[in-house]
C-alpha atoms as a PDB file:
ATOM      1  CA  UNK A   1       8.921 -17.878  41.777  1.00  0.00           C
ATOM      2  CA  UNK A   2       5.500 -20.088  42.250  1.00  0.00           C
ATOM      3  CA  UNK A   3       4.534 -21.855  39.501  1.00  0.00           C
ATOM      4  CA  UNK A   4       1.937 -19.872  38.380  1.00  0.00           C
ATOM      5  CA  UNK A   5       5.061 -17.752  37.257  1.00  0.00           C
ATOM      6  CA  UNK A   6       6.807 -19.966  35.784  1.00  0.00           C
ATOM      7  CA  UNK A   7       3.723 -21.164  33.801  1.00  0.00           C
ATOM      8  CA  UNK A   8       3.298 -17.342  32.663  1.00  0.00           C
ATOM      9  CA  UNK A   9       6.740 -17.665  31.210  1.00  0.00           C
ATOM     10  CA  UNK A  10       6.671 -20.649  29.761  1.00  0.00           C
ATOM     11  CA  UNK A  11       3.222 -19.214  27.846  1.00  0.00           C
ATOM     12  CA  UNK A  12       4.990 -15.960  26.402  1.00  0.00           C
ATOM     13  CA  UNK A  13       8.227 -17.851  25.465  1.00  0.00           C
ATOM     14  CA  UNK A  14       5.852 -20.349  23.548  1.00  0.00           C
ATOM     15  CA  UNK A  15       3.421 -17.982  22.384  1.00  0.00           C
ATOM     16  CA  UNK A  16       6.344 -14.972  22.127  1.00  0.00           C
ATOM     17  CA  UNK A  17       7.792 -15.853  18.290  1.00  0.00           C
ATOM     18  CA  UNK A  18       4.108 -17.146  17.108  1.00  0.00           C
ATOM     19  CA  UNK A  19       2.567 -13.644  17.516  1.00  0.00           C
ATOM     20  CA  UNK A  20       5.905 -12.198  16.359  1.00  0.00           C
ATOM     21  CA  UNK A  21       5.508 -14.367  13.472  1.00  0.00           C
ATOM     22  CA  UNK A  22       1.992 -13.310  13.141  1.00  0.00           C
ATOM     23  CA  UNK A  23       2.746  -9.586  13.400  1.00  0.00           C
ATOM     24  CA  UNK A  24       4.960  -9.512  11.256  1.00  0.00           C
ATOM     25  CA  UNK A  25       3.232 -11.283   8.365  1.00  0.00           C
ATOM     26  CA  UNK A  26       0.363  -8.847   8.590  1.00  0.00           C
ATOM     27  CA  UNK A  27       2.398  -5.913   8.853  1.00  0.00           C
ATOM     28  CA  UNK A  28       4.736  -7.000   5.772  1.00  0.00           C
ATOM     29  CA  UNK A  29       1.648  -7.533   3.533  1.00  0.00           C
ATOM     30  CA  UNK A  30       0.217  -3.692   4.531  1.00  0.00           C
ATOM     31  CA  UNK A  31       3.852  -2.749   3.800  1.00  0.00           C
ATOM     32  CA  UNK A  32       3.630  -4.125   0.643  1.00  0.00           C
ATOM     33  CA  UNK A  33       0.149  -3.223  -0.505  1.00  0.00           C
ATOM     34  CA  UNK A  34       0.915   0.653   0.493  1.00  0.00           C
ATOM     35  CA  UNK A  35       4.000   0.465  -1.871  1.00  0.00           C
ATOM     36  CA  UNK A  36       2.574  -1.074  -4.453  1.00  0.00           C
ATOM     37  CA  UNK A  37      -0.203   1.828  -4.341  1.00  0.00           C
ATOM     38  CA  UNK A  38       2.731   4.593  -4.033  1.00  0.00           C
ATOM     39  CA  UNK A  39       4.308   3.167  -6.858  1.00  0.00           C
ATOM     40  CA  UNK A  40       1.358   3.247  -9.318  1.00  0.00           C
ATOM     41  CA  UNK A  41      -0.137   6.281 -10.816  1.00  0.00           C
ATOM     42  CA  UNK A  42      -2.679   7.589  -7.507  1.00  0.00           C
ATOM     43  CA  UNK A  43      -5.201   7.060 -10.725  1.00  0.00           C
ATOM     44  CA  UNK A  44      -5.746   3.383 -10.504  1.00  0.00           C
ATOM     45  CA  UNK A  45      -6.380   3.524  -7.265  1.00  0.00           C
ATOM     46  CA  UNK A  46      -8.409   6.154  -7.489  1.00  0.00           C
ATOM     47  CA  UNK A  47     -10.342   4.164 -10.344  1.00  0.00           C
ATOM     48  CA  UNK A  48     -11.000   1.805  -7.203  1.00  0.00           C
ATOM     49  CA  UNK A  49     -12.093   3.929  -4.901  1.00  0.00           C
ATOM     50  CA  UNK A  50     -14.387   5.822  -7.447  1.00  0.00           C
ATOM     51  CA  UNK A  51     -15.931   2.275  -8.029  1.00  0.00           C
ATOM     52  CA  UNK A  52     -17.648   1.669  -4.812  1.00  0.00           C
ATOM     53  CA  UNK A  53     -19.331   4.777  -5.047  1.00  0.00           C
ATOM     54  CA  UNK A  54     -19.136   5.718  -1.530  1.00  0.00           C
ATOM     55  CA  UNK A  55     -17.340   9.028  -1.278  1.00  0.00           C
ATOM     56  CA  UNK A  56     -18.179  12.432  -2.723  1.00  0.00           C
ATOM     57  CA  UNK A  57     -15.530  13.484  -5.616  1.00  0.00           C
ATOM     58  CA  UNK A  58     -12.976  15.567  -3.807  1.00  0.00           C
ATOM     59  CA  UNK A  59     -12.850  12.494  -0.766  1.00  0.00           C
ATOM     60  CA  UNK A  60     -12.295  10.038  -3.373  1.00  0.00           C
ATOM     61  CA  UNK A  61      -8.760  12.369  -4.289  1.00  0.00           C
ATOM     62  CA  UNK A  62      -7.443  12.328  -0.418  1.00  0.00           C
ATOM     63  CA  UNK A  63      -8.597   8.957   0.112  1.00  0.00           C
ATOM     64  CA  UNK A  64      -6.175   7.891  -3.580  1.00  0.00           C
ATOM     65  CA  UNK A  65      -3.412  10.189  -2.602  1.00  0.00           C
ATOM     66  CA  UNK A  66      -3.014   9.466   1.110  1.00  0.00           C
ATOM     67  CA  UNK A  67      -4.285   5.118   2.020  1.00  0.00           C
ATOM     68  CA  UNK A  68      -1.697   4.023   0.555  1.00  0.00           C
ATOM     69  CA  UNK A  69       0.919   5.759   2.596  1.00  0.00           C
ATOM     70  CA  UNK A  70      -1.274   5.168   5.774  1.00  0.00           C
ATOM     71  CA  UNK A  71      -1.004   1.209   5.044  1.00  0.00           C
ATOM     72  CA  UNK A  72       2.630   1.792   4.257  1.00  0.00           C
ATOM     73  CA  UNK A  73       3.646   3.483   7.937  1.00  0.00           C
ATOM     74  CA  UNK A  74       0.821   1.176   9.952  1.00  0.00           C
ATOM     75  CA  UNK A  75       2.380  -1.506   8.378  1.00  0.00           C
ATOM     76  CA  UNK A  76       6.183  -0.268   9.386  1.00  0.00           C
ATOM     77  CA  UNK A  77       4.652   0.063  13.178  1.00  0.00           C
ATOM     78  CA  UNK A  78       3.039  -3.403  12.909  1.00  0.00           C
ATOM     79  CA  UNK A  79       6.443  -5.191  12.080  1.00  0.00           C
ATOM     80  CA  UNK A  80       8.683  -2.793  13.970  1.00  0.00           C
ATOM     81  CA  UNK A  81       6.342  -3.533  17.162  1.00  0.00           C
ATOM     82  CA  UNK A  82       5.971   0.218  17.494  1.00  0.00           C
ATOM     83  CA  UNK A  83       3.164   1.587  19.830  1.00  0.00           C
ATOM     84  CA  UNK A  84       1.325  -1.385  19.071  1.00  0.00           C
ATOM     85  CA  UNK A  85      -1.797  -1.397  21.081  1.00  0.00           C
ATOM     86  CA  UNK A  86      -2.985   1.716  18.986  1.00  0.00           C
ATOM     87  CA  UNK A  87      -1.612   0.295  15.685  1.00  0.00           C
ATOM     88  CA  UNK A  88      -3.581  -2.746  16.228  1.00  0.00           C
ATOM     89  CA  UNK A  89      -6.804  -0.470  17.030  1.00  0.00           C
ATOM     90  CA  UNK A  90      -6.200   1.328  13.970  1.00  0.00           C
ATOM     91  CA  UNK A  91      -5.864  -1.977  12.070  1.00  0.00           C
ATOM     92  CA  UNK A  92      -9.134  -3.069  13.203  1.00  0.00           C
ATOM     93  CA  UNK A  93     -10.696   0.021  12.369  1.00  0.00           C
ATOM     94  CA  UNK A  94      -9.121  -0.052   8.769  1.00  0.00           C
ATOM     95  CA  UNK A  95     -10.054  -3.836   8.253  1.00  0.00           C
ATOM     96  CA  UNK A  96     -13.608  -3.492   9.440  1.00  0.00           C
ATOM     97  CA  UNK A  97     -14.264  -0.391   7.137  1.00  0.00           C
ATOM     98  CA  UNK A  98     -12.840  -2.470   4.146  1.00  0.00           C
ATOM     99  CA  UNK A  99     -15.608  -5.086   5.502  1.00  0.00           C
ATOM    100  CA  UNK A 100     -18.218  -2.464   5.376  1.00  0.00           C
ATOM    101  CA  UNK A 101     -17.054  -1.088   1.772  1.00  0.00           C
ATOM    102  CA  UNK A 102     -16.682  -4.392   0.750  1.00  0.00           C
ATOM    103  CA  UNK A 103     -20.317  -5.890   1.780  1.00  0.00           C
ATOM    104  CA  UNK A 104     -22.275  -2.459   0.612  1.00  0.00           C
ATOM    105  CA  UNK A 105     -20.815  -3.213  -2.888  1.00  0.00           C
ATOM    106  CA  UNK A 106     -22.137  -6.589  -2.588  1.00  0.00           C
ATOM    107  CA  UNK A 107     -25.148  -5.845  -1.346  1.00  0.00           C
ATOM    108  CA  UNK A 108     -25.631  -2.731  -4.065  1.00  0.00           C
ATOM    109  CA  UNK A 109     -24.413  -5.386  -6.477  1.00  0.00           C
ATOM    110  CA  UNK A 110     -22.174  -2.854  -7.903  1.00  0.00           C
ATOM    111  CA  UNK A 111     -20.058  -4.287 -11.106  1.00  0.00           C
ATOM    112  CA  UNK A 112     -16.543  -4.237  -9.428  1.00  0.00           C
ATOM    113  CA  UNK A 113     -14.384  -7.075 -11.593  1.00  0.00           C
ATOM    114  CA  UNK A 114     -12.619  -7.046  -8.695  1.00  0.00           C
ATOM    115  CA  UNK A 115     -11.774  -5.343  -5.139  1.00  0.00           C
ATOM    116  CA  UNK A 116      -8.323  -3.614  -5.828  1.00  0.00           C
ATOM    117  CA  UNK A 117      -7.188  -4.059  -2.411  1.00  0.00           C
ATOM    118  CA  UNK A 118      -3.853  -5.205  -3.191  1.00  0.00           C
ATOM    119  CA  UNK A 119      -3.039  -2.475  -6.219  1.00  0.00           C
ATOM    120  CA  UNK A 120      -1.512  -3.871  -8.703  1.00  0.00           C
ATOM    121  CA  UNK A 121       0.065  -6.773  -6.667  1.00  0.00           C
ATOM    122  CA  UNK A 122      -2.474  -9.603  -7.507  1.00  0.00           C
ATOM    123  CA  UNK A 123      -6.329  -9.040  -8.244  1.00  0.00           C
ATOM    124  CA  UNK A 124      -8.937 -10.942  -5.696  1.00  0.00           C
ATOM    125  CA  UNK A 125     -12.600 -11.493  -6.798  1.00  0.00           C
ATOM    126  CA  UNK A 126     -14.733  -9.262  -3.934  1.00  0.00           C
ATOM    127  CA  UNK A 127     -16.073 -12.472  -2.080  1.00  0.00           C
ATOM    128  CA  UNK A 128     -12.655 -13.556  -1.660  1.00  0.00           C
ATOM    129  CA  UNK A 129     -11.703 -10.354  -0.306  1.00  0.00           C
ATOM    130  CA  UNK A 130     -14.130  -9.910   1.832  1.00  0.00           C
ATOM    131  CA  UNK A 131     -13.216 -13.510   3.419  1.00  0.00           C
ATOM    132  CA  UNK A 132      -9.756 -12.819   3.406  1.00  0.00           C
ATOM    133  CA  UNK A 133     -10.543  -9.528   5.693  1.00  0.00           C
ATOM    134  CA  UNK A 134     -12.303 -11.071   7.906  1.00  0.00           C
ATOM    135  CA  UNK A 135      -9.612 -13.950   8.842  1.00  0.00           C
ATOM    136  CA  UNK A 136      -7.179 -10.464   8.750  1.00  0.00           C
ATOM    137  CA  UNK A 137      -9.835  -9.136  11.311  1.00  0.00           C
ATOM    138  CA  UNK A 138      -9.810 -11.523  13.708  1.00  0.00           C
ATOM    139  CA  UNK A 139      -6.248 -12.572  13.436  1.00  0.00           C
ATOM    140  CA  UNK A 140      -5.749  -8.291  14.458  1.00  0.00           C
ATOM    141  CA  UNK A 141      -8.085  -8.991  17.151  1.00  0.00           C
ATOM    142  CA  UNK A 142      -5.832 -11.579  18.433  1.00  0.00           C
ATOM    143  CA  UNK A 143      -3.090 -10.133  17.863  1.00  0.00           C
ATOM    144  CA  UNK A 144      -4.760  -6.761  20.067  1.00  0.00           C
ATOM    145  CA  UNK A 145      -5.933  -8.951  23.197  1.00  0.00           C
ATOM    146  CA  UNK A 146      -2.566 -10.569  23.329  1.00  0.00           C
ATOM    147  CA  UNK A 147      -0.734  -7.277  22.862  1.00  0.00           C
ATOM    148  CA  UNK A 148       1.025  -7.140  26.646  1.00  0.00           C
ATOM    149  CA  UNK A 149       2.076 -10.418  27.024  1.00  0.00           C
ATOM    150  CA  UNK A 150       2.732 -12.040  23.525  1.00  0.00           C
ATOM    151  CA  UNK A 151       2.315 -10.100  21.323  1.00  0.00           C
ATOM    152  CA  UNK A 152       5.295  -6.983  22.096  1.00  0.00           C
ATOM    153  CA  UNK A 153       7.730 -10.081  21.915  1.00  0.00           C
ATOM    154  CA  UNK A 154      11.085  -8.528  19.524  1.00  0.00           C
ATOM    155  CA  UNK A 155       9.019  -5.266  19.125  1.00  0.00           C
ATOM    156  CA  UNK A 156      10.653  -1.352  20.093  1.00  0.00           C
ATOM    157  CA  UNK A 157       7.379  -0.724  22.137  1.00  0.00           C
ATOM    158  CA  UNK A 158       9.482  -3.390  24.859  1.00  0.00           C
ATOM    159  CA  UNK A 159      12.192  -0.567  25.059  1.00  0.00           C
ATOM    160  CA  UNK A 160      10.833   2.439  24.603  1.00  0.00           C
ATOM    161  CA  UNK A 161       7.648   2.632  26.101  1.00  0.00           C
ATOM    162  CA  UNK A 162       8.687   0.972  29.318  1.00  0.00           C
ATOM    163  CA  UNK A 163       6.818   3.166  31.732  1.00  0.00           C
ATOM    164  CA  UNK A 164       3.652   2.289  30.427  1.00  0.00           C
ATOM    165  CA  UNK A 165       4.122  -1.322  31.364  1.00  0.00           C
END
């Protein structure tokens, strides 16, 4: 081995258990945001999703009966380490629509006491929110570029999606 190997090595067994750590943080909170909204009555969130005023009536149902269980199972993936490269897409995609939601109610000034991200886990005032999804966002994106080396570290994608490697 040269020792721009063993560098390469030394990086991932350093970096390895950080993104780990990472993943699994971010995946554990989705986890327990999606249970949280399976638990509850679909109707509070469906309160929340009515209040940004986005969605035509019948989306506003889907979107209350079925997020929450999409969180739920993205999270699973995210701390199993489970096809990760498109989790992490889809993770990116999620966060930046909550962005988008999040800043059109700002910018509407809609009355929204606050964001109902979280169910009925903990409320967050809207600014905070959208600050917190934005660190989310670019800890995903982080999380995404380092996928092949550092981030699959103790995740299932390492033995069962060998051939794509």
């Amino acid at each position: 081995m040269n020792s721009e190997t063993n560098a390469k090595i030394k990086m991932i067994k350093n970096l390895g258990p950080k993104f780990f750590i990472l993943r699994v943080l971010i995946g554990s909170l989705f986890v327990v945001i999606g249970i949280t909204k399976i638990m509850e009555p679909y109707q509070n969130f469906l309160y929340v999703v009515q209040g940004y005023e986005i969605l035509p009536a019948m989306l506003e149902n889907i979107v209350a009966r079925v997020f929450p269980w999409i969180e739920l199972f993205l999270g699973l993936f995210l701390v199993l380490g489970l096809w990760l490269k498109w989790v992490l897409r889809a993770f990116v995609l999620m966060i930046m629509t909550f962005i988008g939601i999040i800043s059109q109610a700002l910018i509407r000034k809609l009355p929204l006491e606050y964001c109902g991200c979280f169910g009925g886990l903990f409320s967050s005032d809207i600014h905070h929110t959208l600050i917190l999804d934005i660190c989310l966002l670019l800890l995903t994106i982080v999380l995404l570029r380092g996928v092949v080396e550092y981030t699959s570290f103790w995740s299932l994608d390492k033995y069962f999606l060998k051939s794509e490697k």
